[in-house]
PDB file of N, CA and C in Angstrom:
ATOM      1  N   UNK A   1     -69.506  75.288 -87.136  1.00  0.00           N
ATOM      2  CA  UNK A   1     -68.101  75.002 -87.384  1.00  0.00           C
ATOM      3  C   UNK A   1     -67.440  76.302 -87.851  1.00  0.00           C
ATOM      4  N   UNK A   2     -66.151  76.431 -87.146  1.00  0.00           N
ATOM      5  CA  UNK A   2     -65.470  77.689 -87.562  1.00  0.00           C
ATOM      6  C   UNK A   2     -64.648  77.105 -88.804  1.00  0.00           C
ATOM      7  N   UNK A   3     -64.017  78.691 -89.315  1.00  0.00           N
ATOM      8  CA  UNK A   3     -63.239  78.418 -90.733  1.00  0.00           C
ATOM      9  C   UNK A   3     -62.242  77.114 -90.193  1.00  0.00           C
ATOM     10  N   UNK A   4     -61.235  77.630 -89.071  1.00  0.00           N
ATOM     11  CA  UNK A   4     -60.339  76.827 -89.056  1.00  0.00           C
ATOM     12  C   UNK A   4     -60.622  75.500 -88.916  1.00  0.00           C
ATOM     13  N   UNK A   5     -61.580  74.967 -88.142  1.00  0.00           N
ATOM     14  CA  UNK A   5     -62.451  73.702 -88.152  1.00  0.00           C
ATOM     15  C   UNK A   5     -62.675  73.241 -89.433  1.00  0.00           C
ATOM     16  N   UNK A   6     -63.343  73.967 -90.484  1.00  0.00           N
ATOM     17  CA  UNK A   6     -63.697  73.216 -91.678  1.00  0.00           C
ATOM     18  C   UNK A   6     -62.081  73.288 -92.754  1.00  0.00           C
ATOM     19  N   UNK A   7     -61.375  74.173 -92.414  1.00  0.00           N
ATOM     20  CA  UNK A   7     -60.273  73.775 -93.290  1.00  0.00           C
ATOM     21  C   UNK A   7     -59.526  72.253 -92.868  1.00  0.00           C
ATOM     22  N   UNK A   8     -59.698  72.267 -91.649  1.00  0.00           N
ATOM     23  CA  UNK A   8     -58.834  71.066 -91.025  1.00  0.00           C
ATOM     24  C   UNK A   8     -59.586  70.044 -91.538  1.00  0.00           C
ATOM     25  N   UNK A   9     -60.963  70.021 -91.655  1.00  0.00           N
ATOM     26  CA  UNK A   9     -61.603  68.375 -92.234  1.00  0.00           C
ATOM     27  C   UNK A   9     -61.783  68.508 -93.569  1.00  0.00           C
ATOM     28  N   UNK A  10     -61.485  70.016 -94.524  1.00  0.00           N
ATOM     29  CA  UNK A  10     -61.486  69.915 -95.873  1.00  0.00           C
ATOM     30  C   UNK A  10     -60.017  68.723 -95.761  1.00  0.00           C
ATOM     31  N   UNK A  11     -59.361  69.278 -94.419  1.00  0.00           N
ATOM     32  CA  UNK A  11     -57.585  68.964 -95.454  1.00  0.00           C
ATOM     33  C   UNK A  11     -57.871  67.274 -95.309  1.00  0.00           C
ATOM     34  N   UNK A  12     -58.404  66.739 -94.224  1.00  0.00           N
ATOM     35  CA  UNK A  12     -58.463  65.425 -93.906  1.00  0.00           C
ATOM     36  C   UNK A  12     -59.444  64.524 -94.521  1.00  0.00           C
ATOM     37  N   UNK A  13     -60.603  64.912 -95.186  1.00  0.00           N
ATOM     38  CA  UNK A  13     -61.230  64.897 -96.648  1.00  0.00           C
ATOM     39  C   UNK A  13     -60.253  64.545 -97.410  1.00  0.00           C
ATOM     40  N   UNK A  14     -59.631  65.908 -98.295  1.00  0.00           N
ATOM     41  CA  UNK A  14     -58.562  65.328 -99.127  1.00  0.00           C
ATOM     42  C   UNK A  14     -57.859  64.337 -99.181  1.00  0.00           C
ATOM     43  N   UNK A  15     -57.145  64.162 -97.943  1.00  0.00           N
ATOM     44  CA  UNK A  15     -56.155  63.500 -97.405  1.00  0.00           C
ATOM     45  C   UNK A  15     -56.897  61.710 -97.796  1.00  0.00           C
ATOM     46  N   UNK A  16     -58.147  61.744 -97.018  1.00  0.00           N
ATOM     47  CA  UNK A  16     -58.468  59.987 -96.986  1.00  0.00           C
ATOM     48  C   UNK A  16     -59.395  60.223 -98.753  1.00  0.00           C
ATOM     49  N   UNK A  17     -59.999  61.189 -99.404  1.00  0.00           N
ATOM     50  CA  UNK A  17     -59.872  60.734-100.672  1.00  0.00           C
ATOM     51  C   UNK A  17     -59.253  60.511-101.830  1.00  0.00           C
ATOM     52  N   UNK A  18     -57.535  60.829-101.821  1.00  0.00           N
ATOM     53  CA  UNK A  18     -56.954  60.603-102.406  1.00  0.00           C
ATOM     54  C   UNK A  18     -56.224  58.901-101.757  1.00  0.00           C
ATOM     55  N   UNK A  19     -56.507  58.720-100.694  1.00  0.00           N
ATOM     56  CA  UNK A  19     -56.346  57.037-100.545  1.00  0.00           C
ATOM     57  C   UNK A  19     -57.520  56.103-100.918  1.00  0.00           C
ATOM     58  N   UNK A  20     -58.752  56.707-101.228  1.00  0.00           N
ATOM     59  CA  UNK A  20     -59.745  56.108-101.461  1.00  0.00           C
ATOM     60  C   UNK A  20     -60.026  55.504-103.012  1.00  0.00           C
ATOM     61  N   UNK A  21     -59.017  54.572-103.524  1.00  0.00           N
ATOM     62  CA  UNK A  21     -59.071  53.658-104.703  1.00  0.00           C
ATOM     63  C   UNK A  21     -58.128  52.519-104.579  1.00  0.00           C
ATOM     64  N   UNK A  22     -58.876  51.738-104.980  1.00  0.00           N
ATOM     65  CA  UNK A  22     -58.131  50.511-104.439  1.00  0.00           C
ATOM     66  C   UNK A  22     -56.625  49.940-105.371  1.00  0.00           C
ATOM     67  N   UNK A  23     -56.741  50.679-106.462  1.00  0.00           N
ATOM     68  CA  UNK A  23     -54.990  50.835-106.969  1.00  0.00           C
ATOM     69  C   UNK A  23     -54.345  51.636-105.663  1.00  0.00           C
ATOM     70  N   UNK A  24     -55.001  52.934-105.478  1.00  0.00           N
ATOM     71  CA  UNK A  24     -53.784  53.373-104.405  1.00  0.00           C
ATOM     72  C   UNK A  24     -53.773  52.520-103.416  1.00  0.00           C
ATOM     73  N   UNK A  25     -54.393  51.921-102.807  1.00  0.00           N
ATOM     74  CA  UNK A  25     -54.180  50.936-101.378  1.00  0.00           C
ATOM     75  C   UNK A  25     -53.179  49.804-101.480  1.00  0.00           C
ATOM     76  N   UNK A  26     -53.180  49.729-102.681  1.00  0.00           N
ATOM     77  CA  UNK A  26     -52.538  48.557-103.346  1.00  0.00           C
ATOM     78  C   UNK A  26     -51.361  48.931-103.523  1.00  0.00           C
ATOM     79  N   UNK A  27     -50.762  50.331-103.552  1.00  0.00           N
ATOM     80  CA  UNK A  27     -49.619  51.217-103.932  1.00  0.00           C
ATOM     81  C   UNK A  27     -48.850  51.215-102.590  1.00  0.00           C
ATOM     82  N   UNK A  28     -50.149  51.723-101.831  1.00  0.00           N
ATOM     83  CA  UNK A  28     -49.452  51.919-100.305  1.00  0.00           C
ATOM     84  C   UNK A  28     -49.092  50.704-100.123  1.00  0.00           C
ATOM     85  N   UNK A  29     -49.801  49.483 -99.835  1.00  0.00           N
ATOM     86  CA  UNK A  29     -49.440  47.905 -99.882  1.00  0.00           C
ATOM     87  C   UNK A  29     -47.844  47.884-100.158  1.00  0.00           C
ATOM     88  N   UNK A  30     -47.591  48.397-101.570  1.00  0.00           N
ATOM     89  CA  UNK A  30     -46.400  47.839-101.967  1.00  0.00           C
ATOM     90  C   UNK A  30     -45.002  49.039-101.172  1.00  0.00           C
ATOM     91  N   UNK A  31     -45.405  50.152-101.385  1.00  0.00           N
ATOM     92  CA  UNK A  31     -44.800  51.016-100.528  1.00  0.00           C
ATOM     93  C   UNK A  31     -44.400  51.148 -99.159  1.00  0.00           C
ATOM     94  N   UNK A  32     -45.090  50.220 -98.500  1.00  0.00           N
ATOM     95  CA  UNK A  32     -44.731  50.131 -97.180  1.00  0.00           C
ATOM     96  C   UNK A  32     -43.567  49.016 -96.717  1.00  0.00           C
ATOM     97  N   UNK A  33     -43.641  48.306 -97.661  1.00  0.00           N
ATOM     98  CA  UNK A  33     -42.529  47.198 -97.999  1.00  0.00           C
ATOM     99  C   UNK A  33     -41.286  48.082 -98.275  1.00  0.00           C
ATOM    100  N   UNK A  34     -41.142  48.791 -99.099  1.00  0.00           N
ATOM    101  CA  UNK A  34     -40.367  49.657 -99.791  1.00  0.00           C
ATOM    102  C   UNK A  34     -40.283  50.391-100.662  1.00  0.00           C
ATOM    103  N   UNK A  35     -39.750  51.719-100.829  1.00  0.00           N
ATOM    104  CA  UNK A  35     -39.673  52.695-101.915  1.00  0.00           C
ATOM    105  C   UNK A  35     -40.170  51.788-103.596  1.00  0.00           C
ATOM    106  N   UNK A  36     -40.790  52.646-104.560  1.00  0.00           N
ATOM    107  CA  UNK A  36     -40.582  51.648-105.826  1.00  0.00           C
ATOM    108  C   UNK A  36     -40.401  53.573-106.762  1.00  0.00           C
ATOM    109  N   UNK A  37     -40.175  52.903-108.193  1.00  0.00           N
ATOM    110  CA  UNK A  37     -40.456  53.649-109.055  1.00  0.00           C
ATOM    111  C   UNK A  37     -41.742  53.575-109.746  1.00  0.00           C
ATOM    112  N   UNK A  38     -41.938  54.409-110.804  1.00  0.00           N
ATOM    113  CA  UNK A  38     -42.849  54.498-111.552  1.00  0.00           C
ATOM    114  C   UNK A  38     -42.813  52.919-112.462  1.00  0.00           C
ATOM    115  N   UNK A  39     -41.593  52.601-112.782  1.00  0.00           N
ATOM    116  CA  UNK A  39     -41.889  51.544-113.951  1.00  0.00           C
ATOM    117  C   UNK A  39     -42.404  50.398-113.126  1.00  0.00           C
ATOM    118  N   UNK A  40     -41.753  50.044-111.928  1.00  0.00           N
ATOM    119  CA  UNK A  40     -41.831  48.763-110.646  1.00  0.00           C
ATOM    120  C   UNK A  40     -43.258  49.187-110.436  1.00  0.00           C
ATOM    121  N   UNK A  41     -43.706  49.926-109.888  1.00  0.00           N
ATOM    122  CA  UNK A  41     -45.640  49.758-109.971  1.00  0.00           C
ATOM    123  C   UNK A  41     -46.293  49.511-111.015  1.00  0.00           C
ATOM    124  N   UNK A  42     -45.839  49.974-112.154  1.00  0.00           N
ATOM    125  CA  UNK A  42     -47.135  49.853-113.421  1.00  0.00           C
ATOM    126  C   UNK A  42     -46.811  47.964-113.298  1.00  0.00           C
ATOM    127  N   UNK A  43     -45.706  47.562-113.460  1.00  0.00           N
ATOM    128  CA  UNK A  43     -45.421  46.457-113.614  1.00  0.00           C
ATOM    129  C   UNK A  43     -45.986  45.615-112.573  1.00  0.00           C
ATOM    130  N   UNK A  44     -46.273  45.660-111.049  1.00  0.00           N
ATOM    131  CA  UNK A  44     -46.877  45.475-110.107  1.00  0.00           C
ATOM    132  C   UNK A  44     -48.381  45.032-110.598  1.00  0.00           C
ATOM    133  N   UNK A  45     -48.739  46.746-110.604  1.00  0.00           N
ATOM    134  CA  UNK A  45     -50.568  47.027-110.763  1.00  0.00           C
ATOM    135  C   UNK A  45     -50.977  46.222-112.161  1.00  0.00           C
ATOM    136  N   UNK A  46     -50.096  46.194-113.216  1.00  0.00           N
ATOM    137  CA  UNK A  46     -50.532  45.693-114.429  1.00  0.00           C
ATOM    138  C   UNK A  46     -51.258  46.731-115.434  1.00  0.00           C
ATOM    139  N   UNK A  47     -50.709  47.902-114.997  1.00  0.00           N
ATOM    140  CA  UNK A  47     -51.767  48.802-115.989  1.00  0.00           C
ATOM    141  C   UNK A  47     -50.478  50.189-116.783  1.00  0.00           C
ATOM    142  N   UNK A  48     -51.203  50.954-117.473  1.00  0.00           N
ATOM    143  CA  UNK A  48     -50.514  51.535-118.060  1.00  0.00           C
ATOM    144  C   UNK A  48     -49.576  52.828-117.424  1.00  0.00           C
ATOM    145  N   UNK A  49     -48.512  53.389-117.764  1.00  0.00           N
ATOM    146  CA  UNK A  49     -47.458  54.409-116.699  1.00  0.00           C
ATOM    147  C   UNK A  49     -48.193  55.528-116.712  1.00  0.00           C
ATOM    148  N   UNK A  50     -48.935  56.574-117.610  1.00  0.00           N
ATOM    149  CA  UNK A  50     -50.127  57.358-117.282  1.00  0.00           C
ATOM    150  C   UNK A  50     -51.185  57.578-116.034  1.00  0.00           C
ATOM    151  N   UNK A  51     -51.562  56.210-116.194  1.00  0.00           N
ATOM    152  CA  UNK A  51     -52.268  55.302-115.096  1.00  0.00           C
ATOM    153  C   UNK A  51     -51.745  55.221-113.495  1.00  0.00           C
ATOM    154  N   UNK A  52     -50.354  55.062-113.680  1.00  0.00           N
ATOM    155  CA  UNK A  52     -49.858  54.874-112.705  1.00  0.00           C
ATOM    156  C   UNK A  52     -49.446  55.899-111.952  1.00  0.00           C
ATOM    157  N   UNK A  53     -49.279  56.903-113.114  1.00  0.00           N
ATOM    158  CA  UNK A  53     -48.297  58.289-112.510  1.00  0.00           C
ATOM    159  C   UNK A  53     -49.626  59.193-112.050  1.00  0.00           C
ATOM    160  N   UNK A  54     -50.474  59.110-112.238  1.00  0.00           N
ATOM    161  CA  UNK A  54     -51.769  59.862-111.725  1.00  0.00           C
ATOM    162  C   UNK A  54     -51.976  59.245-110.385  1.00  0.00           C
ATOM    163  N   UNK A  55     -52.054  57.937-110.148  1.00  0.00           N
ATOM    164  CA  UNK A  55     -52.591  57.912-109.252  1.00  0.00           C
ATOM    165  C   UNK A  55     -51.521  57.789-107.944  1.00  0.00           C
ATOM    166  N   UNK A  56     -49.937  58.085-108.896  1.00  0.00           N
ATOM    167  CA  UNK A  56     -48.856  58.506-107.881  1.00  0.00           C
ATOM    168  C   UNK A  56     -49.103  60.228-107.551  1.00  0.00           C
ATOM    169  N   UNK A  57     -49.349  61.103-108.337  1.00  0.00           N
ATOM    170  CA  UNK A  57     -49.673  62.423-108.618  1.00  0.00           C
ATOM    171  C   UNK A  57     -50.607  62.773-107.358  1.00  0.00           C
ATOM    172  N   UNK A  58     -51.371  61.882-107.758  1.00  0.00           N
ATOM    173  CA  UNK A  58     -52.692  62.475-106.496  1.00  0.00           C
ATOM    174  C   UNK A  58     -52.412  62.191-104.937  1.00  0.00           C
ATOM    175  N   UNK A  59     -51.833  61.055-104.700  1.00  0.00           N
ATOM    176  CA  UNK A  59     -50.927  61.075-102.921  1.00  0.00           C
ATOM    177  C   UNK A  59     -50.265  61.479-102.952  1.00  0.00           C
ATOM    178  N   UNK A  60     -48.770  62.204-104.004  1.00  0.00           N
ATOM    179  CA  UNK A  60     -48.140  62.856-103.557  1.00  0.00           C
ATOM    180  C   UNK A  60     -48.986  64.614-103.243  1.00  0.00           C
ATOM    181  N   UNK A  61     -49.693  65.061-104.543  1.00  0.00           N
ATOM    182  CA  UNK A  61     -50.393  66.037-103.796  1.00  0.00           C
ATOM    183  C   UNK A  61     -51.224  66.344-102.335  1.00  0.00           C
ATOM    184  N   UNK A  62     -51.627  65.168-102.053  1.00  0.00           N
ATOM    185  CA  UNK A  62     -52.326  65.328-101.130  1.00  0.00           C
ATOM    186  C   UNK A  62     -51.696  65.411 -99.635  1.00  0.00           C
ATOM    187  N   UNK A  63     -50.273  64.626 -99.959  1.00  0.00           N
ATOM    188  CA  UNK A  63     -48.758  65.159 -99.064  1.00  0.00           C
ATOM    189  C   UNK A  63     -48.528  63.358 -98.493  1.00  0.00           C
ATOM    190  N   UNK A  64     -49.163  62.397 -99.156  1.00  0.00           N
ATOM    191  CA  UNK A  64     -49.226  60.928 -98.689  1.00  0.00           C
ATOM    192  C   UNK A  64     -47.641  60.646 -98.740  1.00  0.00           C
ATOM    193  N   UNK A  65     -47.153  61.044 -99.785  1.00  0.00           N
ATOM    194  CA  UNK A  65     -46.241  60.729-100.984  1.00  0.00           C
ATOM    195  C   UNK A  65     -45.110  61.482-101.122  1.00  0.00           C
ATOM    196  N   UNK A  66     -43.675  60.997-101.028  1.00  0.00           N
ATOM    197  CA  UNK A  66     -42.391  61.597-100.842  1.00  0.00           C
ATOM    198  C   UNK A  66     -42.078  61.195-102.258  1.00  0.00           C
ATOM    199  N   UNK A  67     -41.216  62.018-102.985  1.00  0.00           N
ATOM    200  CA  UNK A  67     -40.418  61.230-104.358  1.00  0.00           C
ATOM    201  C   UNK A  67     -39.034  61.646-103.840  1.00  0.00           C
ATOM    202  N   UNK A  68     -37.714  60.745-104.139  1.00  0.00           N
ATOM    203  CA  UNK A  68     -36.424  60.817-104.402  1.00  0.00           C
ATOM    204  C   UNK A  68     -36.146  60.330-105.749  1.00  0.00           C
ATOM    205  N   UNK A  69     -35.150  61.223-106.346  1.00  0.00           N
ATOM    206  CA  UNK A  69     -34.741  61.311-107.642  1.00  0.00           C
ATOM    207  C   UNK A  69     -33.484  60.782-107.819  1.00  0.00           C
ATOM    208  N   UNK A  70     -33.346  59.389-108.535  1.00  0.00           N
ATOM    209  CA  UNK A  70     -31.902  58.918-108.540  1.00  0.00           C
ATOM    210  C   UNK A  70     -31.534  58.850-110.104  1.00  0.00           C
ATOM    211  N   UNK A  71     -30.294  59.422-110.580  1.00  0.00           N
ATOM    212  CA  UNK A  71     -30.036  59.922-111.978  1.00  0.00           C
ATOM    213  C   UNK A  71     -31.326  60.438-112.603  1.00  0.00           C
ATOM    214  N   UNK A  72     -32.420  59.254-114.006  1.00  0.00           N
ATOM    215  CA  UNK A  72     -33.497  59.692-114.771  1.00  0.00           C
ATOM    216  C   UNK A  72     -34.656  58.687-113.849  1.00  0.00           C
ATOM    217  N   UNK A  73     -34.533  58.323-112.385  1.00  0.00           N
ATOM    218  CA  UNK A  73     -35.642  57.426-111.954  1.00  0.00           C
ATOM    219  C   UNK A  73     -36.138  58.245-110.393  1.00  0.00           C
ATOM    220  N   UNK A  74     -37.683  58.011-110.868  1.00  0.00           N
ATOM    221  CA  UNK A  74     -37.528  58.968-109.075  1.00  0.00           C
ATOM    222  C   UNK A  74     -38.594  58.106-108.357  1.00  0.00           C
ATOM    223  N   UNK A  75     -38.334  57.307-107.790  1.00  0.00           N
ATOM    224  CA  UNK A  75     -38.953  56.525-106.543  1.00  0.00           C
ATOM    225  C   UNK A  75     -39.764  57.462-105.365  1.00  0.00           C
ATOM    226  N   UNK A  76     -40.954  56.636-105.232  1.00  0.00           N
ATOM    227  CA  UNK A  76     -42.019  57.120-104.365  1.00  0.00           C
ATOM    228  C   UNK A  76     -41.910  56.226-103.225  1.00  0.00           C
ATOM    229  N   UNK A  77     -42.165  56.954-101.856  1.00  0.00           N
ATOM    230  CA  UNK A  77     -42.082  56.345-100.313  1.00  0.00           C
ATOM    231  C   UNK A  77     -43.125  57.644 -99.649  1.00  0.00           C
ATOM    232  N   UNK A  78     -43.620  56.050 -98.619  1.00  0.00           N
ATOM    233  CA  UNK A  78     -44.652  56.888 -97.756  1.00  0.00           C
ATOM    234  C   UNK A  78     -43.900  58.121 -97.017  1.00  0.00           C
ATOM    235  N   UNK A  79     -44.616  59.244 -96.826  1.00  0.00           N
ATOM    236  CA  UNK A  79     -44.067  59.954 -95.675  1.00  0.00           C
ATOM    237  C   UNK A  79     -44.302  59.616 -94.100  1.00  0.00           C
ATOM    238  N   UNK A  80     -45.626  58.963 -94.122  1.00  0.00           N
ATOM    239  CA  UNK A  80     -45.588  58.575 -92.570  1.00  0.00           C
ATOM    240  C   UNK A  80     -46.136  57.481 -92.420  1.00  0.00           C
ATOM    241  N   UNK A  81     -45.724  57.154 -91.828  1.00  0.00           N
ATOM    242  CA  UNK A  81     -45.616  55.384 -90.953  1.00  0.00           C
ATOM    243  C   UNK A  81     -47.271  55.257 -90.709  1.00  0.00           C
ATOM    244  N   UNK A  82     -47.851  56.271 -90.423  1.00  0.00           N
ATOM    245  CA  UNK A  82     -48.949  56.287 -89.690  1.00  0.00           C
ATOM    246  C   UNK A  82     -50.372  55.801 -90.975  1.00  0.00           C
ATOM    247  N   UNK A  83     -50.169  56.044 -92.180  1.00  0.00           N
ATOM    248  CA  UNK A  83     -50.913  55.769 -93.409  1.00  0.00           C
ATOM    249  C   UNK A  83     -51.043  54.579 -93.249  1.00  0.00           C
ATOM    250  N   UNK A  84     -49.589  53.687 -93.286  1.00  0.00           N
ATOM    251  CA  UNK A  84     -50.105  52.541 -93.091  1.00  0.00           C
ATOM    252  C   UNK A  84     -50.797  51.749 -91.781  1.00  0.00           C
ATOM    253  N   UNK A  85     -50.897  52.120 -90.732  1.00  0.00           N
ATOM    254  CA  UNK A  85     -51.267  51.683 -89.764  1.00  0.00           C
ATOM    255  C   UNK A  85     -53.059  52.498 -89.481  1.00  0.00           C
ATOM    256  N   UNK A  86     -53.124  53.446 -90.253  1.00  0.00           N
ATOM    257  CA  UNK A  86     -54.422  53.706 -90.368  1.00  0.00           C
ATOM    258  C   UNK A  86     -55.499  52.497 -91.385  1.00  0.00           C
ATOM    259  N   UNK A  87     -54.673  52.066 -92.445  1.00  0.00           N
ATOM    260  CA  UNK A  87     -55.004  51.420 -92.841  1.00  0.00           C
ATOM    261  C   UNK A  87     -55.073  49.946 -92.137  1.00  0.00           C
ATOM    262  N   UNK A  88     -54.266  49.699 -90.663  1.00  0.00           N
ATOM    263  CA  UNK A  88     -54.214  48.721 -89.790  1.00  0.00           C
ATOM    264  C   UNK A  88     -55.791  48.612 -89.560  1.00  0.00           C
ATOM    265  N   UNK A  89     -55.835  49.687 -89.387  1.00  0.00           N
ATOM    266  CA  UNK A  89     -57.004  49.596 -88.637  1.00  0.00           C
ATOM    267  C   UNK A  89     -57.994  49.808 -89.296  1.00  0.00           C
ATOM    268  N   UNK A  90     -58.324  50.000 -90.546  1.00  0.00           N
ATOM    269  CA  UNK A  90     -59.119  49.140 -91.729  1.00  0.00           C
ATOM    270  C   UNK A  90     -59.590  48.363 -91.287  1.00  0.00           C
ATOM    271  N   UNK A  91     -58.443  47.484 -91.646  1.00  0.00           N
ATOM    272  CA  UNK A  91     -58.418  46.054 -91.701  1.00  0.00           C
ATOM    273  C   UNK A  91     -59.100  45.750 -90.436  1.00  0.00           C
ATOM    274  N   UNK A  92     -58.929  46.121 -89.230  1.00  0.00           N
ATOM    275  CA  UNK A  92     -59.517  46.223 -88.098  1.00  0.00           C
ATOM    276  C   UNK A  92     -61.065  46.297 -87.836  1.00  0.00           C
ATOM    277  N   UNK A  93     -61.320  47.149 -88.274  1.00  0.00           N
ATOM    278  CA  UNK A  93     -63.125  47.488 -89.070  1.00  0.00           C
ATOM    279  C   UNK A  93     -63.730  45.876 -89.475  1.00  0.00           C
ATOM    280  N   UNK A  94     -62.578  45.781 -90.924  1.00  0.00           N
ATOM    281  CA  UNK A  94     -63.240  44.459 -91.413  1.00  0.00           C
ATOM    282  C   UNK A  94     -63.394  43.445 -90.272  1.00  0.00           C
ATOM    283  N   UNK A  95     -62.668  43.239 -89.786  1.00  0.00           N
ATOM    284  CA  UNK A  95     -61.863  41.635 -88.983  1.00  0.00           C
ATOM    285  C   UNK A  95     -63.655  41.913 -88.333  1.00  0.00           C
ATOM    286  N   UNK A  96     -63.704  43.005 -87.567  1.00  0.00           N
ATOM    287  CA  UNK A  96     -64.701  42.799 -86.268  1.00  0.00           C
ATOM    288  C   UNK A  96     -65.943  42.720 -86.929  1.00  0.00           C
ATOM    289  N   UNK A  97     -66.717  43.664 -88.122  1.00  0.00           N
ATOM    290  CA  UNK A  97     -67.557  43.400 -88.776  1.00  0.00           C
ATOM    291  C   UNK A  97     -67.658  41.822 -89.061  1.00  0.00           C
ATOM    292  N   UNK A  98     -66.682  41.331 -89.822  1.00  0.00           N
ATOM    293  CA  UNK A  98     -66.811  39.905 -89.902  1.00  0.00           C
ATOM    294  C   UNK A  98     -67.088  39.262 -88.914  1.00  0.00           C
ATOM    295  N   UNK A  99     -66.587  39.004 -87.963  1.00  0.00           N
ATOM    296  CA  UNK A  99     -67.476  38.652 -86.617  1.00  0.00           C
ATOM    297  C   UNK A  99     -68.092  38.743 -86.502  1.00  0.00           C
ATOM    298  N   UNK A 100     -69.158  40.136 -86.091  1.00  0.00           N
ATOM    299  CA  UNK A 100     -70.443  40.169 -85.998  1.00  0.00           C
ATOM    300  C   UNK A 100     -71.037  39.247 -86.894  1.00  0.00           C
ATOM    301  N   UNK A 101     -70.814  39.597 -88.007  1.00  0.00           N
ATOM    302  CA  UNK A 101     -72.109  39.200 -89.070  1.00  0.00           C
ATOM    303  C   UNK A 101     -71.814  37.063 -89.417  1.00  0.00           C
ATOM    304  N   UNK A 102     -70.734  37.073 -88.552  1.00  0.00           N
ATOM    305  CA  UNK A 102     -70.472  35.416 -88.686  1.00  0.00           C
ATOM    306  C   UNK A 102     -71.091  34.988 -87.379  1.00  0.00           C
ATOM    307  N   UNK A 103     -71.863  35.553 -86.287  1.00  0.00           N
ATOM    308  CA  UNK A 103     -72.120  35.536 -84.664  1.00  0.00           C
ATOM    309  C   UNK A 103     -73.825  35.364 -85.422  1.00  0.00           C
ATOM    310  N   UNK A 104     -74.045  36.492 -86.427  1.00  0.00           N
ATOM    311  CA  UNK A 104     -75.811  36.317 -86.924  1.00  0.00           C
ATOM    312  C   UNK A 104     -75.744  35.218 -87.344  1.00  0.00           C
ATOM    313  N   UNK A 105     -75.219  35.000 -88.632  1.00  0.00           N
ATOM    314  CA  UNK A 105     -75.385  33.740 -88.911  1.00  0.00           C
ATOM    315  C   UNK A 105     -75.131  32.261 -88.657  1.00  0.00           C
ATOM    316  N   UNK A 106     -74.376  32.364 -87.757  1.00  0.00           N
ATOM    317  CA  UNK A 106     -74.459  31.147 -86.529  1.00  0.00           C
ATOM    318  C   UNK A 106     -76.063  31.147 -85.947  1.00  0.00           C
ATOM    319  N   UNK A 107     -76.672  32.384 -85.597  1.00  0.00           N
ATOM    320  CA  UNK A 107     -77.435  32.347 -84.455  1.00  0.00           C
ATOM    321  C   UNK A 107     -78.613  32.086 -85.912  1.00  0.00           C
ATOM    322  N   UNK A 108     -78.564  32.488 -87.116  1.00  0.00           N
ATOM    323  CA  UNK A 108     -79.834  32.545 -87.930  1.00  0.00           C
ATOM    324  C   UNK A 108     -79.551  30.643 -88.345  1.00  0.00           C
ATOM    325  N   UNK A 109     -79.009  30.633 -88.551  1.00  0.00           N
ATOM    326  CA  UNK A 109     -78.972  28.178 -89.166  1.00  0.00           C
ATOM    327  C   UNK A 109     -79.430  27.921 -87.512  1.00  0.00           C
TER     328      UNK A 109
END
């Protein structure tokens, strides 16, 4: 693997481990619905604004994560459409796994 090769899967590394906790999935969840603030998620997730702003901190670093600043409130929105539909296809993973393993156990009773 050349440099430019391994920078591109360092960046895409980054990229899917800063989606890799299931508060953030749960963030994106609510984000894809629509923009929120910091206070509208903690209140969401149920956990503390520290809590929340870190694990807003880490998708926006990783470039997941747009903020707009309205007066003292600054709301977070996906930057691309495509986060969530990667995550479509998650869900996609699951659905068919489940199948399989509901096809064994049909065939194992």
């Amino acid at each position: 693997m050349n440099r430019t090769e391994n920078q591109i899967y360092e960046t895409r590394a980054r990229i899917l481990k800063a989606m890799a906790h299931p508060t953030r999935l749960f963030i994106i969840d609510k984000l894809k619905e629509k923009e929120h603030c910091v206070c509208e998620l903690t209140e969401l997730i149920g956990s503390d604004v520290s809590t929340v702003s870190k694990h807003l901190s880490v998708m926006k670093n990783a470039g997941i994560l747009t903020t707009r600043k309205e007066k003292n409130t600054i709301y977070y929105s996906i930057v691309c459409d495509c986060v969530t539909r990667y995550l479509d296809c998650v869900d996609g993973v699951i659905v068919k796994n489940a199948s399989i393993h509901n096809r064994i156990l049909k065939a194992v009773r």
